[in-house]
PDB file of N, CA and C in Angstrom:
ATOM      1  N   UNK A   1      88.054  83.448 144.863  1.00  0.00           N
ATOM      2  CA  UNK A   1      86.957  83.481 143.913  1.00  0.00           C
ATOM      3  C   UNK A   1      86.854  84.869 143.271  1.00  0.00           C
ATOM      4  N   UNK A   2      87.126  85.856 143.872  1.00  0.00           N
ATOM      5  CA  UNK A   2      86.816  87.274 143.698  1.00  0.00           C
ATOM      6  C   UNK A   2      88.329  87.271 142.323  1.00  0.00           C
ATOM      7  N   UNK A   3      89.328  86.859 143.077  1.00  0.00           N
ATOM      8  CA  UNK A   3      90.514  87.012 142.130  1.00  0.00           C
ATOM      9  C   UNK A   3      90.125  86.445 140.676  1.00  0.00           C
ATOM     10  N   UNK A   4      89.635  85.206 140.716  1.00  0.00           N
ATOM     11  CA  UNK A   4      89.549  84.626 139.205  1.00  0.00           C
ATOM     12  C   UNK A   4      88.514  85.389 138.311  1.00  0.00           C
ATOM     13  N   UNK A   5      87.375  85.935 139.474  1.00  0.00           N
ATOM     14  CA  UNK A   5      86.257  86.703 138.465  1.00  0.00           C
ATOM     15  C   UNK A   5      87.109  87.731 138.268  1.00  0.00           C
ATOM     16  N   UNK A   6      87.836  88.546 138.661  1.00  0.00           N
ATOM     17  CA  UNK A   6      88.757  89.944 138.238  1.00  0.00           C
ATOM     18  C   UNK A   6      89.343  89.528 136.565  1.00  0.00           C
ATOM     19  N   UNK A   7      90.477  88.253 137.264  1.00  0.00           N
ATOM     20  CA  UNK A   7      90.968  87.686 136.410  1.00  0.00           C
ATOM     21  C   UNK A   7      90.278  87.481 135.031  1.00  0.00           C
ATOM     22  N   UNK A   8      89.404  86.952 135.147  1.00  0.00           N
ATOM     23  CA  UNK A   8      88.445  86.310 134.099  1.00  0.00           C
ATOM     24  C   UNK A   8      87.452  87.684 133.405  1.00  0.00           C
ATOM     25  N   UNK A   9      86.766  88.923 133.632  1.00  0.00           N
ATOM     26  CA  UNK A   9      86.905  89.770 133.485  1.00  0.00           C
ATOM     27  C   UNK A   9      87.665  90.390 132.745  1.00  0.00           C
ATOM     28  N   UNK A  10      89.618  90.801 133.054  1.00  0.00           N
ATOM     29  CA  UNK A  10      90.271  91.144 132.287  1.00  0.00           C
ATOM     30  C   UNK A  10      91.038  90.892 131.236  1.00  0.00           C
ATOM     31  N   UNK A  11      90.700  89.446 131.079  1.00  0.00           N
ATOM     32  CA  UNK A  11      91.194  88.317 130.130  1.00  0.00           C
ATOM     33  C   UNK A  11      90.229  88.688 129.080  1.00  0.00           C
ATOM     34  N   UNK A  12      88.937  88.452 129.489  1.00  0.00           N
ATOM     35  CA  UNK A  12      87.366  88.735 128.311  1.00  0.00           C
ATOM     36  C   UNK A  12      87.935  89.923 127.670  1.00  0.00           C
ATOM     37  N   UNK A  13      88.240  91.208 128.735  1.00  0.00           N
ATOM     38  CA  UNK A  13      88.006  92.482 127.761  1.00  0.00           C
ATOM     39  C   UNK A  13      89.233  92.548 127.185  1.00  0.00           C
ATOM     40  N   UNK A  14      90.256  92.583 127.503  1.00  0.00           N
ATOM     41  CA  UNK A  14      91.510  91.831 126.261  1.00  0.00           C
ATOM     42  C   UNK A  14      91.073  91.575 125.271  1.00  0.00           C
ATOM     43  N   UNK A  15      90.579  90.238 124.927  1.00  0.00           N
ATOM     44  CA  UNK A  15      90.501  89.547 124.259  1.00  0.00           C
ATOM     45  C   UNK A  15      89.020  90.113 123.330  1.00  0.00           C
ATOM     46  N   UNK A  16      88.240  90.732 123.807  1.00  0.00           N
ATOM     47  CA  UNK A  16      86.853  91.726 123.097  1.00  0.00           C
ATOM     48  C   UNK A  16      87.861  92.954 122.304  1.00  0.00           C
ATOM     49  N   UNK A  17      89.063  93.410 122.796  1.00  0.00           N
ATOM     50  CA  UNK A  17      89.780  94.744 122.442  1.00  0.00           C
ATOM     51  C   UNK A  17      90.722  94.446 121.045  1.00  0.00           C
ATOM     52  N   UNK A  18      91.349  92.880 121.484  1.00  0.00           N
ATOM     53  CA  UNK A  18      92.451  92.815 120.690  1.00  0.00           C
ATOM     54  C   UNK A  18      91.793  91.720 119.273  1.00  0.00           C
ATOM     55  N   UNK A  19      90.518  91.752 119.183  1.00  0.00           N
ATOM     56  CA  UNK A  19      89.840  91.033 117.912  1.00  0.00           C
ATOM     57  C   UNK A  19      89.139  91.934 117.160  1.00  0.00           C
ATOM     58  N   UNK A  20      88.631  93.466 118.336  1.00  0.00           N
ATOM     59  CA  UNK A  20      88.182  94.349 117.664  1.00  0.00           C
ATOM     60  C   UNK A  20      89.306  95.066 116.542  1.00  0.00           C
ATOM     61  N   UNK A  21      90.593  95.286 116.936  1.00  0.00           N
ATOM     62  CA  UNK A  21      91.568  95.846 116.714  1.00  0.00           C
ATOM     63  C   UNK A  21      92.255  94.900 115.327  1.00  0.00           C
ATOM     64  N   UNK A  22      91.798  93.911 115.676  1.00  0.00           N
ATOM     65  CA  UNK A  22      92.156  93.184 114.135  1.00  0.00           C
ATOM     66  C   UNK A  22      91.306  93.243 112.992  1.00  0.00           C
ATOM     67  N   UNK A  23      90.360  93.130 113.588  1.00  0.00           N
ATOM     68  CA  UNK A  23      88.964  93.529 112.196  1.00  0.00           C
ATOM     69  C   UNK A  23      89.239  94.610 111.932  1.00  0.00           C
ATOM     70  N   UNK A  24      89.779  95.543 112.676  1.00  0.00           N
ATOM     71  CA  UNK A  24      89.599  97.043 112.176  1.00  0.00           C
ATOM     72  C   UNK A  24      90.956  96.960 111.169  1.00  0.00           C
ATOM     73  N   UNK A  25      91.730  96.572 111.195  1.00  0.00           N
ATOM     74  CA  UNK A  25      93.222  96.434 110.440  1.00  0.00           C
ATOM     75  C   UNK A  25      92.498  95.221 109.049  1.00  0.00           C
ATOM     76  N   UNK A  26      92.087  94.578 109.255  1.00  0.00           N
ATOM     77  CA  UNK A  26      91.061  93.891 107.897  1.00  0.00           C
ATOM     78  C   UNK A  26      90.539  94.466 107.117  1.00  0.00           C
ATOM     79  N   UNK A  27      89.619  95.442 107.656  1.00  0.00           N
ATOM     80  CA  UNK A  27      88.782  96.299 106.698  1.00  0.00           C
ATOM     81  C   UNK A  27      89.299  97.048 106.177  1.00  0.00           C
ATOM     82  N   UNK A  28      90.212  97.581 106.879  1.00  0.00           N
ATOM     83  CA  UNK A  28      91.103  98.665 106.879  1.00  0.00           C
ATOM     84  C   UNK A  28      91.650  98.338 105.204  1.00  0.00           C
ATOM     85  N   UNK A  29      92.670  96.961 105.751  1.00  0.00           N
ATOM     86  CA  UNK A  29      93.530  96.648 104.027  1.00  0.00           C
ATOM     87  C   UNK A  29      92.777  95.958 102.946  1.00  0.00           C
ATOM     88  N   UNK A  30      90.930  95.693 103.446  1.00  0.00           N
ATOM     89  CA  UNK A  30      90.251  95.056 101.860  1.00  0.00           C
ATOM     90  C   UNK A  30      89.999  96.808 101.589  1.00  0.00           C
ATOM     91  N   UNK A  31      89.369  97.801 102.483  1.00  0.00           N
ATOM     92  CA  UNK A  31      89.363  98.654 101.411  1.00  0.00           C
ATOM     93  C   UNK A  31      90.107  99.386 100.762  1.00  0.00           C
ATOM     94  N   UNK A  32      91.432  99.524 101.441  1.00  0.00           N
ATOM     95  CA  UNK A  32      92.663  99.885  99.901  1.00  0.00           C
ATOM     96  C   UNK A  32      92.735  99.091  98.892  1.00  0.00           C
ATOM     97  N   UNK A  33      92.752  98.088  99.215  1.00  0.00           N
ATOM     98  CA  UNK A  33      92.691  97.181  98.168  1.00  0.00           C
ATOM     99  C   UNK A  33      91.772  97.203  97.242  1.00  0.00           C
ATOM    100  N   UNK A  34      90.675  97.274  97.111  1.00  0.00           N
ATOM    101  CA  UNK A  34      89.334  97.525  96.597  1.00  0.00           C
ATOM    102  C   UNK A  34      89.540  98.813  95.790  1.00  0.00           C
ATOM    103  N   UNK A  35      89.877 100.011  96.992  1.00  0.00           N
ATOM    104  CA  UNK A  35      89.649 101.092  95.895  1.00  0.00           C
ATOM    105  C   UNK A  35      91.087 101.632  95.431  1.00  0.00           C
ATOM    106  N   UNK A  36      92.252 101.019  95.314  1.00  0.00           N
ATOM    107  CA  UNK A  36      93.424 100.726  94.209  1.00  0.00           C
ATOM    108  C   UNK A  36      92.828 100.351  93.817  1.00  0.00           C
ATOM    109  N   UNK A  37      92.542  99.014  93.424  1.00  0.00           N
ATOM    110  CA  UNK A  37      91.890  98.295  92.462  1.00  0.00           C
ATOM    111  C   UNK A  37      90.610  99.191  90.963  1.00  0.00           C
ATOM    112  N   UNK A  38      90.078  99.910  91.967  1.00  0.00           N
ATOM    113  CA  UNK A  38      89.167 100.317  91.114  1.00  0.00           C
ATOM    114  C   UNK A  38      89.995 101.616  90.322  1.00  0.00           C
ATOM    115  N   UNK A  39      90.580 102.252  91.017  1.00  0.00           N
ATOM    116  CA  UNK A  39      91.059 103.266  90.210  1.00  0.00           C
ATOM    117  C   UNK A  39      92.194 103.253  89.359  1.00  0.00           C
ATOM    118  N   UNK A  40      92.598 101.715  89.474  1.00  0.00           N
ATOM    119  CA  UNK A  40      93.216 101.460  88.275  1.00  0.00           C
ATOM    120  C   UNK A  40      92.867 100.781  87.284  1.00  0.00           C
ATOM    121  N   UNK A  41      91.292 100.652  87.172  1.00  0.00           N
ATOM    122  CA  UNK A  41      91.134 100.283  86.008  1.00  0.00           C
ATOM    123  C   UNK A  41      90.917 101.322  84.864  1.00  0.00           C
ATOM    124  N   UNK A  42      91.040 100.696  83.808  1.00  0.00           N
ATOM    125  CA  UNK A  42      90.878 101.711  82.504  1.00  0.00           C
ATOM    126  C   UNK A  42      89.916 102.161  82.726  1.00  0.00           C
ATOM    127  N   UNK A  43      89.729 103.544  81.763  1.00  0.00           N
ATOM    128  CA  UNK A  43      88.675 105.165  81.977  1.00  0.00           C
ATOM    129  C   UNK A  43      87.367 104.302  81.243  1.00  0.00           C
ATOM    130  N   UNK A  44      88.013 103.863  80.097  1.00  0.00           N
ATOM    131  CA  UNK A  44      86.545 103.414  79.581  1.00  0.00           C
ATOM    132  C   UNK A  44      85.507 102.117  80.607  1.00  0.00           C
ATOM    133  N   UNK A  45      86.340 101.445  81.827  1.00  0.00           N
ATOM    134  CA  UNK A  45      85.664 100.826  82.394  1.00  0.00           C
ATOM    135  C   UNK A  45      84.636 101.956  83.516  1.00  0.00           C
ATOM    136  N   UNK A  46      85.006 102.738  83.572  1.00  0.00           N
ATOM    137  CA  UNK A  46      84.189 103.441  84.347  1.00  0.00           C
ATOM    138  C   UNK A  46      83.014 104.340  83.584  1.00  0.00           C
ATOM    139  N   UNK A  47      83.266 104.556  82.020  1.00  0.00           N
ATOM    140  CA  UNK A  47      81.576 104.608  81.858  1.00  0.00           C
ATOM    141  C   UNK A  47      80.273 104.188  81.134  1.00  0.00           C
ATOM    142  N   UNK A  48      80.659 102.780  81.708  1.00  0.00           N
ATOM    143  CA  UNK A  48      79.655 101.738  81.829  1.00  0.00           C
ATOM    144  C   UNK A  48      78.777 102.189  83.228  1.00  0.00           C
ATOM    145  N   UNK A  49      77.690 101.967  82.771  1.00  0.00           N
ATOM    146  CA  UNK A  49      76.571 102.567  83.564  1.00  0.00           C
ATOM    147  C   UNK A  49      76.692 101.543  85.362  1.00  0.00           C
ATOM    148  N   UNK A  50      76.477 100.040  84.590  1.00  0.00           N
ATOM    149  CA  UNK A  50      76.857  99.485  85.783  1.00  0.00           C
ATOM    150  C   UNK A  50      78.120  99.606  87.209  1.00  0.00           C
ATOM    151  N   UNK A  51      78.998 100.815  86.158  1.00  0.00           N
ATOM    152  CA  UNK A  51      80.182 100.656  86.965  1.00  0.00           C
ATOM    153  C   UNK A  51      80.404 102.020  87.620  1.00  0.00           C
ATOM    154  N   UNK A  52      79.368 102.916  87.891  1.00  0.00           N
ATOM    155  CA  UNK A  52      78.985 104.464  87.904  1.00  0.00           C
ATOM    156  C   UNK A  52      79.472 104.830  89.493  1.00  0.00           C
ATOM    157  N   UNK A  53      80.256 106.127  89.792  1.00  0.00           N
ATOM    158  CA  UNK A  53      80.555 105.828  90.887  1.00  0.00           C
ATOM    159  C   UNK A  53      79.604 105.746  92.288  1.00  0.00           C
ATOM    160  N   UNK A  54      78.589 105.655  92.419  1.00  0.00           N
ATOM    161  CA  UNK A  54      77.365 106.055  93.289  1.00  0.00           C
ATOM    162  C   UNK A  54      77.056 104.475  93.854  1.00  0.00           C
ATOM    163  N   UNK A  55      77.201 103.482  92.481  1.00  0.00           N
ATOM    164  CA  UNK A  55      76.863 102.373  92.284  1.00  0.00           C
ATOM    165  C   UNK A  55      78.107 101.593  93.253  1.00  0.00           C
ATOM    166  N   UNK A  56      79.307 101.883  92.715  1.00  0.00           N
ATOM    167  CA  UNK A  56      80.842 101.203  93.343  1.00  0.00           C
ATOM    168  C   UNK A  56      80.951 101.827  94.452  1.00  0.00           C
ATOM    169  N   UNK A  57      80.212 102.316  94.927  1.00  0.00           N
ATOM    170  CA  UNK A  57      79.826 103.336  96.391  1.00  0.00           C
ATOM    171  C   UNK A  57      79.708 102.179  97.503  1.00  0.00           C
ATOM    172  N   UNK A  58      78.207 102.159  96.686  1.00  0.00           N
ATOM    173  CA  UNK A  58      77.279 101.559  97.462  1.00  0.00           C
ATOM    174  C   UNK A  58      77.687  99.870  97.568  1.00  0.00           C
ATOM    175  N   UNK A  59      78.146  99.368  96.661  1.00  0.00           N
ATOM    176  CA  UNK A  59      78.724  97.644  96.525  1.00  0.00           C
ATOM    177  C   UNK A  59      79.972  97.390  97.614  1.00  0.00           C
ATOM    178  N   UNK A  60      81.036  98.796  97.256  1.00  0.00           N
ATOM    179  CA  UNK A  60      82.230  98.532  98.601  1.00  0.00           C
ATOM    180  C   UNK A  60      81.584  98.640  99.669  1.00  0.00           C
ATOM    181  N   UNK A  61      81.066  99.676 100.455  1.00  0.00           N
ATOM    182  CA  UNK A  61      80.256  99.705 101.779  1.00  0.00           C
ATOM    183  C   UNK A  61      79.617  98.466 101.831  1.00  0.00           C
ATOM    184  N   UNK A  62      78.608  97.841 101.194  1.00  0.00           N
ATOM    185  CA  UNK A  62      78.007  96.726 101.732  1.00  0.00           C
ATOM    186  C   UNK A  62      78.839  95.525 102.306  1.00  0.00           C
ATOM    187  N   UNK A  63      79.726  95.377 100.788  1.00  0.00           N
ATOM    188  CA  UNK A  63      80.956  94.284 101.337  1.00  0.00           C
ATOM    189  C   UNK A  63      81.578  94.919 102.008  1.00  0.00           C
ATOM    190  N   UNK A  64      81.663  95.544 102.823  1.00  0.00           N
ATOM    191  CA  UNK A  64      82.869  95.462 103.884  1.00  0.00           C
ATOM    192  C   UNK A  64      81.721  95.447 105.444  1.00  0.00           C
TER     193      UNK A  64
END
């Protein structure tokens, strides 16, 4: 009994380590992606008020 709770134990934290470790590799490649994205758009898209960098700040952080 003692063995399977060990067992069962080191299976959980595995498995808590190696999903953390994937989200982190997720976020990781939407936000290159995101901010390539933004800095290749044309100059005149950036000064549009809506598109200000403080603003594209605050929109990537939330989504991610």
């Amino acid at each position: 009994m003692l063995i399977c709770g060990i067992g069962g134990f080191v299976f959980t934290f595995i498995s808590k380590l190696a999903f953390a470790a994937v989200g982190e590799n997720i976020t990781i490649n939407i936000r290159t992606d995101l901010y390539g994205n933004v800095l290749q758009k044309h100059m005149g898209w950036h000064d549009n008020s809506e598109n200000a960098s403080g603003i594209l700040s605050a929109i990537l952080a939330s989504d991610i």
